[in-house]
Protein backbone atom coordinates (compact mmCIF):
# COMPACT_ATOMS: atom_id res chain seq x y z
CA UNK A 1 -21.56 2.14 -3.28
CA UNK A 2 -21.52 1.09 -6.60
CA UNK A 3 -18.38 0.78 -8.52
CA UNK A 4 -18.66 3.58 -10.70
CA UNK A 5 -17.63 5.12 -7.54
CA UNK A 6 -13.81 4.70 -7.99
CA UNK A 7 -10.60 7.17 -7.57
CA UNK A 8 -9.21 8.95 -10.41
CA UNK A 9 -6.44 6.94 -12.47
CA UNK A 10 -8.16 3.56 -10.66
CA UNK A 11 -8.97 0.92 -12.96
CA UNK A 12 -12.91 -0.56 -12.35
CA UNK A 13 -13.30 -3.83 -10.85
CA UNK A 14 -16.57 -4.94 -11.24
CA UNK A 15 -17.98 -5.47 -7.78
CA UNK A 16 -20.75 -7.75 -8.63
CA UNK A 17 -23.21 -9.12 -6.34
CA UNK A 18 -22.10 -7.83 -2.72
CA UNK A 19 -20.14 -10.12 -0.49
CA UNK A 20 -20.67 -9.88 2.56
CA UNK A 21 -17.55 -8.75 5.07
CA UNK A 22 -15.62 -11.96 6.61
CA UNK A 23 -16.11 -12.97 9.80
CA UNK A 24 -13.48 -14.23 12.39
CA UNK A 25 -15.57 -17.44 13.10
CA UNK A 26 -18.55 -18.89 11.32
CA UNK A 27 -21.54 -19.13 12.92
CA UNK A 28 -21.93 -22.99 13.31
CA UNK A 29 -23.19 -24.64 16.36
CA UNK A 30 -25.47 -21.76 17.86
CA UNK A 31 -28.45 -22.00 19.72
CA UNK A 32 -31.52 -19.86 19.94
CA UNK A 33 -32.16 -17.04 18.21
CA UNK A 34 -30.03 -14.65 16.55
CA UNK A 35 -29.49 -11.38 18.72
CA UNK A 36 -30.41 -7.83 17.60
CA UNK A 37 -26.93 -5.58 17.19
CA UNK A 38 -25.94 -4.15 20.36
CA UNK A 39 -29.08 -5.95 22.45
CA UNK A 40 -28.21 -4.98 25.88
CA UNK A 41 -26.65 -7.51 28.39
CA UNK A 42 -26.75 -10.79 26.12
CA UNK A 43 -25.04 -11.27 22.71
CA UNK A 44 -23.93 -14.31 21.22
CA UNK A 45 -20.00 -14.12 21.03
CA UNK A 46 -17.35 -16.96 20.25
CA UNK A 47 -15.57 -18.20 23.79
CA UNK A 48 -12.75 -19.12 21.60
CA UNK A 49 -9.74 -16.73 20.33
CA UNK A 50 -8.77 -19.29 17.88
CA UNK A 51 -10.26 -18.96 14.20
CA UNK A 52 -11.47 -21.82 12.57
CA UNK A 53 -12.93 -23.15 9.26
CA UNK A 54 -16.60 -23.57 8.76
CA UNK A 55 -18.25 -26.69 10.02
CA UNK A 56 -15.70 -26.41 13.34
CA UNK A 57 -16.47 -23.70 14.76
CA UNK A 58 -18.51 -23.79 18.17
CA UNK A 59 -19.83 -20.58 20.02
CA UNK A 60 -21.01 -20.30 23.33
CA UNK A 61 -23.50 -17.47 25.37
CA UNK A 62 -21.15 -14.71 26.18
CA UNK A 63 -22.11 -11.88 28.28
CA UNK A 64 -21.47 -8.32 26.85
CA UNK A 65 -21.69 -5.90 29.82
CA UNK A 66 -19.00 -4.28 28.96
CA UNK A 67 -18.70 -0.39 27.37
CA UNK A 68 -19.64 0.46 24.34
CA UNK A 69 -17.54 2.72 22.41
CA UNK A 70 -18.27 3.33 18.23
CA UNK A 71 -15.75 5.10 15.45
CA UNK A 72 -18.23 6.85 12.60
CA UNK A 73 -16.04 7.70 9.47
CA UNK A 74 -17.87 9.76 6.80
CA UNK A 75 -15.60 10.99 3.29
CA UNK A 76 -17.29 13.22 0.79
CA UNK A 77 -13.95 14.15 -1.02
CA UNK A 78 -14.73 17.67 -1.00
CA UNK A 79 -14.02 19.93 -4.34
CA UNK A 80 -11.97 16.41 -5.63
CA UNK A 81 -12.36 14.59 -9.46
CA UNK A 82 -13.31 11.71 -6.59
CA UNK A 83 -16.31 13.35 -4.98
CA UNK A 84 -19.50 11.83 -3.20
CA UNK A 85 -22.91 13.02 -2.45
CA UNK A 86 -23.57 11.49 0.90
CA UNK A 87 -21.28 9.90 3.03
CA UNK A 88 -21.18 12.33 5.81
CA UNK A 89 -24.94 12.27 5.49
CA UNK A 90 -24.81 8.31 6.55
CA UNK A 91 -22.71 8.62 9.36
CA UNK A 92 -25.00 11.63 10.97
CA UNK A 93 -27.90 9.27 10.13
CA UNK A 94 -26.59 6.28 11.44
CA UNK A 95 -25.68 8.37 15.47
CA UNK A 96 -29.27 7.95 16.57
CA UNK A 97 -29.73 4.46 15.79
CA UNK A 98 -26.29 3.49 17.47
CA UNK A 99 -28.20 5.37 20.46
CA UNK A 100 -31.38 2.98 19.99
CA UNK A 101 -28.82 0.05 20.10
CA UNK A 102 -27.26 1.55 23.75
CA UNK A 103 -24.17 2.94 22.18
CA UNK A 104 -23.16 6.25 23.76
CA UNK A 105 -22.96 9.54 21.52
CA UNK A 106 -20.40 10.77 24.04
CA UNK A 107 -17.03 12.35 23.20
CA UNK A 108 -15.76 9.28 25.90
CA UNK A 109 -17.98 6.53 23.90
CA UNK A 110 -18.20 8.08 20.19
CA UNK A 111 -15.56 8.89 17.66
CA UNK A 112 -16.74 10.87 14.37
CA UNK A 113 -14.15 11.87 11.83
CA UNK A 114 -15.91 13.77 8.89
CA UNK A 115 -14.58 16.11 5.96
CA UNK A 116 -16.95 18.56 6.42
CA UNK A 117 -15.12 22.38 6.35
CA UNK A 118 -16.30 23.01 9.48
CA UNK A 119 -15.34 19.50 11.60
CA UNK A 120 -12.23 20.40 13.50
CA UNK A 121 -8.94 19.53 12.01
CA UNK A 122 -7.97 16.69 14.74
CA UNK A 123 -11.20 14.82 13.67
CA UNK A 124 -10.81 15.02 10.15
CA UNK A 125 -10.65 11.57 8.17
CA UNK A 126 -7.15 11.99 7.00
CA UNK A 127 -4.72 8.69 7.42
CA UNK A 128 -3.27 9.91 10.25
CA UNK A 129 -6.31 10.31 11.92
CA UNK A 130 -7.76 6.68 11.09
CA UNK A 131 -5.01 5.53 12.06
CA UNK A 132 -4.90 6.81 15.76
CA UNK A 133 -8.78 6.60 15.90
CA UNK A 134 -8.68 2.91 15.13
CA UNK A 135 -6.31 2.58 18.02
CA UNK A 136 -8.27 4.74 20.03
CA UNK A 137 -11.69 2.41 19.31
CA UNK A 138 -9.43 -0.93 20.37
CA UNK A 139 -7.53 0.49 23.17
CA UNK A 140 -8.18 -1.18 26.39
CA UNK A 141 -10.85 -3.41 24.63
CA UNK A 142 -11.63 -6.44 26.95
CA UNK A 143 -13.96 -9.05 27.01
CA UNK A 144 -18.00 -8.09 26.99
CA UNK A 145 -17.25 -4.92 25.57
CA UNK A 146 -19.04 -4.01 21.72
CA UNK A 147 -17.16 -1.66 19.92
CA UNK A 148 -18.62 -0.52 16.22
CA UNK A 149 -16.99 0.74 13.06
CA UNK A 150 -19.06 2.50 10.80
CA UNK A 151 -16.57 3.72 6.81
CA UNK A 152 -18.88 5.47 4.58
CA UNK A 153 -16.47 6.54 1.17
CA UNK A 154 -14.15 4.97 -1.12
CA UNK A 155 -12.44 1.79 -1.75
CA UNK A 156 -10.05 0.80 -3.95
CA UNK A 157 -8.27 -2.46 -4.87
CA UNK A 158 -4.89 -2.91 -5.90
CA UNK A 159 -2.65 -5.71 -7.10
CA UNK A 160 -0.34 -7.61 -4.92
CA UNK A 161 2.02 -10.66 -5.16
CA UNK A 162 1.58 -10.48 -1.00
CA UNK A 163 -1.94 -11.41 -1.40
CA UNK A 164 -3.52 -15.08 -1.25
CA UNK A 165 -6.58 -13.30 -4.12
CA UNK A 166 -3.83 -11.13 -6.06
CA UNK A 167 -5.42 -7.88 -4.37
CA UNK A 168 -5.36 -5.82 -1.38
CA UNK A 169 -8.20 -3.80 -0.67
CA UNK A 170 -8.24 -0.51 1.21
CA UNK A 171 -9.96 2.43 2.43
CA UNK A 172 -9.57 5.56 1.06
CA UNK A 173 -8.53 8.78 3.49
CA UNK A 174 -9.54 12.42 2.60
CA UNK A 175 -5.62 12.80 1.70
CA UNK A 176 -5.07 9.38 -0.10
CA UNK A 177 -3.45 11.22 -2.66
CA UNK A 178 -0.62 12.37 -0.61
CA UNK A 179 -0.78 9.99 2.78
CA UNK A 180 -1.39 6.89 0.59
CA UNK A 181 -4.63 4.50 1.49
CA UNK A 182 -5.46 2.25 4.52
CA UNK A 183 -4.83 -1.41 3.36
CA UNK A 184 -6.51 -4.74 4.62
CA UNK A 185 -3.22 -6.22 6.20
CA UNK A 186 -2.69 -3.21 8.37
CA UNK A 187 -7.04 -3.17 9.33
CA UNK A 188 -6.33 -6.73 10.06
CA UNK A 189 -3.53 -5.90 12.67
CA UNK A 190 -4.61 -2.96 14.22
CA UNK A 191 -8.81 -3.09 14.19
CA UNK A 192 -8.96 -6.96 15.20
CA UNK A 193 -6.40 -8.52 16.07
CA UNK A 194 -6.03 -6.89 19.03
CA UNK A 195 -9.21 -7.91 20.24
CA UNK A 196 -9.91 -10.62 23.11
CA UNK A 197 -12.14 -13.31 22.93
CA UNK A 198 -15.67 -12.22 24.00
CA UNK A 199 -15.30 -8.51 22.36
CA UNK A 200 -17.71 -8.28 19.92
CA UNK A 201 -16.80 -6.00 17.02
CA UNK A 202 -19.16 -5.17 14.49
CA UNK A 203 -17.77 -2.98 11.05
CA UNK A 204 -20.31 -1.72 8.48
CA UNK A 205 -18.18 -0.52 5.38
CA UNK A 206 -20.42 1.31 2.65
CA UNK A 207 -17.79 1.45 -0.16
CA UNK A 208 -16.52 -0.52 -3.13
CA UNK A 209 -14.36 -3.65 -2.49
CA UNK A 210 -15.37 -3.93 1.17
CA UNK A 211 -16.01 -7.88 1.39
CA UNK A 212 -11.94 -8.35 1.98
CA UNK A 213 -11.33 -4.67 3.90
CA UNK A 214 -10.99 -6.32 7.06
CA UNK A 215 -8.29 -9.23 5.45
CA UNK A 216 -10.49 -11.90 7.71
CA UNK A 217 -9.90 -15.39 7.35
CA UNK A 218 -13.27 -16.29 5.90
CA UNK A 219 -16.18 -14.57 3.39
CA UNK A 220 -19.63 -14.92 3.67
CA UNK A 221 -20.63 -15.48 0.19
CA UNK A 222 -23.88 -17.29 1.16
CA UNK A 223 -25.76 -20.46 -0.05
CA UNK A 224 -27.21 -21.02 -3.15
CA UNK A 225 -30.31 -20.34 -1.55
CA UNK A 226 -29.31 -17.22 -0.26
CA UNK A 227 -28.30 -16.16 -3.63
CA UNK A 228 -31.46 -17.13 -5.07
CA UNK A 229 -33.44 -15.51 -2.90
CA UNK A 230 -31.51 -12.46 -3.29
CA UNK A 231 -31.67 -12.18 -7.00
CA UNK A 232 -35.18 -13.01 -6.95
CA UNK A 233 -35.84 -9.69 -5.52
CA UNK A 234 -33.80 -7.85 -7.93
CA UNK A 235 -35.69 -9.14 -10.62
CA UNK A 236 -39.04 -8.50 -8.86
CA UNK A 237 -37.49 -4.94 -8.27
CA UNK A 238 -36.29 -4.42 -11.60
CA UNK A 239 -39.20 -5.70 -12.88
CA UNK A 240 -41.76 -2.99 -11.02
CA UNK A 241 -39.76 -0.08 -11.53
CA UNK A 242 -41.15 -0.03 -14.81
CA UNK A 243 -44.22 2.07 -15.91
CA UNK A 244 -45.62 -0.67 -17.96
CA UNK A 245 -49.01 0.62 -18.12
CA UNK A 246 -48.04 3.84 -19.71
CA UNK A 247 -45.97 2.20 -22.06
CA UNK A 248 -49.08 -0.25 -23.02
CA UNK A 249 -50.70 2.78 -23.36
CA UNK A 250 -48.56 4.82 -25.78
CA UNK A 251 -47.92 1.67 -28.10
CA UNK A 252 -51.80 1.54 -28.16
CA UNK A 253 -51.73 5.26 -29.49
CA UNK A 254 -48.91 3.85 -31.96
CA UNK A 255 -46.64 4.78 -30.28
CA UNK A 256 -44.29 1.90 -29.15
CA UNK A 257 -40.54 3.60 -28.51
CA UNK A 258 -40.99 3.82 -24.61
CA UNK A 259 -42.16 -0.10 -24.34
CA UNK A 260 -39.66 -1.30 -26.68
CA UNK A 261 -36.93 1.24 -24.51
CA UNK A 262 -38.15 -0.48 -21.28
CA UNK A 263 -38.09 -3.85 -22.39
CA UNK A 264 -34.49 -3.75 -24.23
CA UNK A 265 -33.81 -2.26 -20.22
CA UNK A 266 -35.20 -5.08 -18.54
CA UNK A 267 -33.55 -7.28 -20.93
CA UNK A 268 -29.88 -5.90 -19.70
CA UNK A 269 -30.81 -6.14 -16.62
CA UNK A 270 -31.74 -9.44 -16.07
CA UNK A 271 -28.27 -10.66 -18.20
CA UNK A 272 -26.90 -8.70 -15.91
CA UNK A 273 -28.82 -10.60 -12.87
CA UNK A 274 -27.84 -14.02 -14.55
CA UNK A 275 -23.95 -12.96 -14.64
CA UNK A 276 -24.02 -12.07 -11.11
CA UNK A 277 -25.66 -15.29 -10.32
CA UNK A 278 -23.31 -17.11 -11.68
CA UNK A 279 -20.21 -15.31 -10.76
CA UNK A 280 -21.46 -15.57 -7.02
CA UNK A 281 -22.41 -19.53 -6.98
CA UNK A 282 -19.42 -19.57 -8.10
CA UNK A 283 -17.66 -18.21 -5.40
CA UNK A 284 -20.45 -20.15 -2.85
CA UNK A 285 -19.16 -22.75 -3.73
CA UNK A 286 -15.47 -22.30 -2.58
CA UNK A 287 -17.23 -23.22 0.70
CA UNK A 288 -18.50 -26.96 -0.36
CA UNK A 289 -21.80 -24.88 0.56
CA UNK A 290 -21.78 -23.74 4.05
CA UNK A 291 -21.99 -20.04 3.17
CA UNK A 292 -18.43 -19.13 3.64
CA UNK A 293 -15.42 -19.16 1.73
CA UNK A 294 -12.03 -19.25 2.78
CA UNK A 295 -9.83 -15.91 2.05
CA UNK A 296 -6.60 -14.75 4.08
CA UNK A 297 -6.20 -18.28 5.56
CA UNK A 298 -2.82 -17.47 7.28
CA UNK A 299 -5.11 -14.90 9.36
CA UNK A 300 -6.27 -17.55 11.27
């Protein structure tokens, strides 16, 4: 979601190049290769309950033959100044991949809270309802289980003297404007701390601000080749979607407005590719260049 994508009243926040959600330990110190979400029977999993910072962290093989139980979350802000196109259409998309990946679509295994006007009210996405589905998705969560949280709608950002980065971030309910929002210190307390070692939780949040949602200890901001490998594709991308032959072949029938249109466009772009750049190497950094920088520290 881009951040054009923010609540009434909300002042923009430039998201930048994406950030990728914390996690509770870095992945230092594993062996073989990296497992496929929700690959039945093995997963790699830290043994250790304890977070630490990166370059200390050790994981182990864990087993994860435990249920599997997923909480899908789709907001379209219906008839709202804030509305989406789509959001309920991700979470419907996303049901028979969780299936590929042995997740149950079960009303025992599967939680979906939508605001479409037909969804019943006790499994629409207000606060409330997060709140006690959240619990629901951790309750009774022990070790080899993989539980999944899927938010697909808005985020917002606000200022506070609480927070180590001068921010909180949050998720947005279908009645934020009356219930208030979800905030990072209370996801932090009720979605994973909760959690034993050897439960493997994995959150995919499609909305603005979502790198600190979860309040973790550590971001992955990546390494500097990471980055550059990233924006290498953008430009590549931003590069082809460019009709350059018709443009060649209008300023050869004099005339050149579409070319010169496309290249002032590809110009903007690619500032805009260097500022992310160095806004993000930037961050990379923070972490002396293993990937990760530190965030809510005291979450530890």
């Amino acid at each position: 979601m881009s951040a054009t994508n923010m609540l009434p009243g909300q002042a923009a926040i430039p998201c930048g190049l994406p950030i990728a959600s914390g996690m509770l330990s870095p992945p230092t110190g594993v062996t073989g290769a990296a497992p496929t979400l929700g690959q039945p029977v093995v997963n790699q999993v830290s043994s250790h309950p304890a977070v630490r910072a990166p370059g200390e962290a050790t994981q182990s093989i864990a087993q994860l033959p435990g249920k599997r139980k997923s909480l899908l979350v789709g907001i379209n802000y219906f008839g709202t100044d804030a509305e989406l196109h789509g959001c309920i259409a991700d979470v419907k998309r996303i049901i028979p991949l969780l299936e590929q990946q042995g997740f149950p679509s079960n009303e025992e295994h599967q939680l979906v809270l939508l605001d479409d006007h037909h969804w019943p009210t006790l499994r629409r996405p207000t606060l409330a309802n997060m709140r006690q589905a959240i619990r629901w998705l951790t309750h009774d969560a022990k070790t080899g289980d993989a539980l999944f949280f899927h938010y697909s709608g808005h985020g917002g950002r606000e200022q506070s003297s609480h927070a180590a980065s001068g921010f909180v971030e949050t998720l947005c309910p279908e009645d934020y404007d009356r219930a208030g929002m979800l905030l990072d210190t209370e996801l932090f307390q009720t979605l994973v701390r909760p959690l034993p070692s050897g439960c493997r939780l994995t959150c995919l949040m499609d909305c603005c601000h979502s790198g600190g949602v979860l309040n973790l200890p550590y971001l992955f901001t990546g390494t500097q080749e990471n980055l550059q490998q990233a924006l290498k594709g953008k430009a590549i991308s931003l590069a082809m979607s460019k009709d350059w032959v018709r443009d060649i072949h209008a300023m050869q029938h004099g005339n050149p407005a579409a070319f010169l249109q496309d290249v002032s466009s590809m110009g903007l772009g690619l500032w805009g590719l260097w500022k992310q750049h160095r806004s993000a190497s930037e961050a990379a950094s923070q972490g002396g260049g293993t990937g990760f920088a530190t965030d809510e520290e005291e979450n530890s």
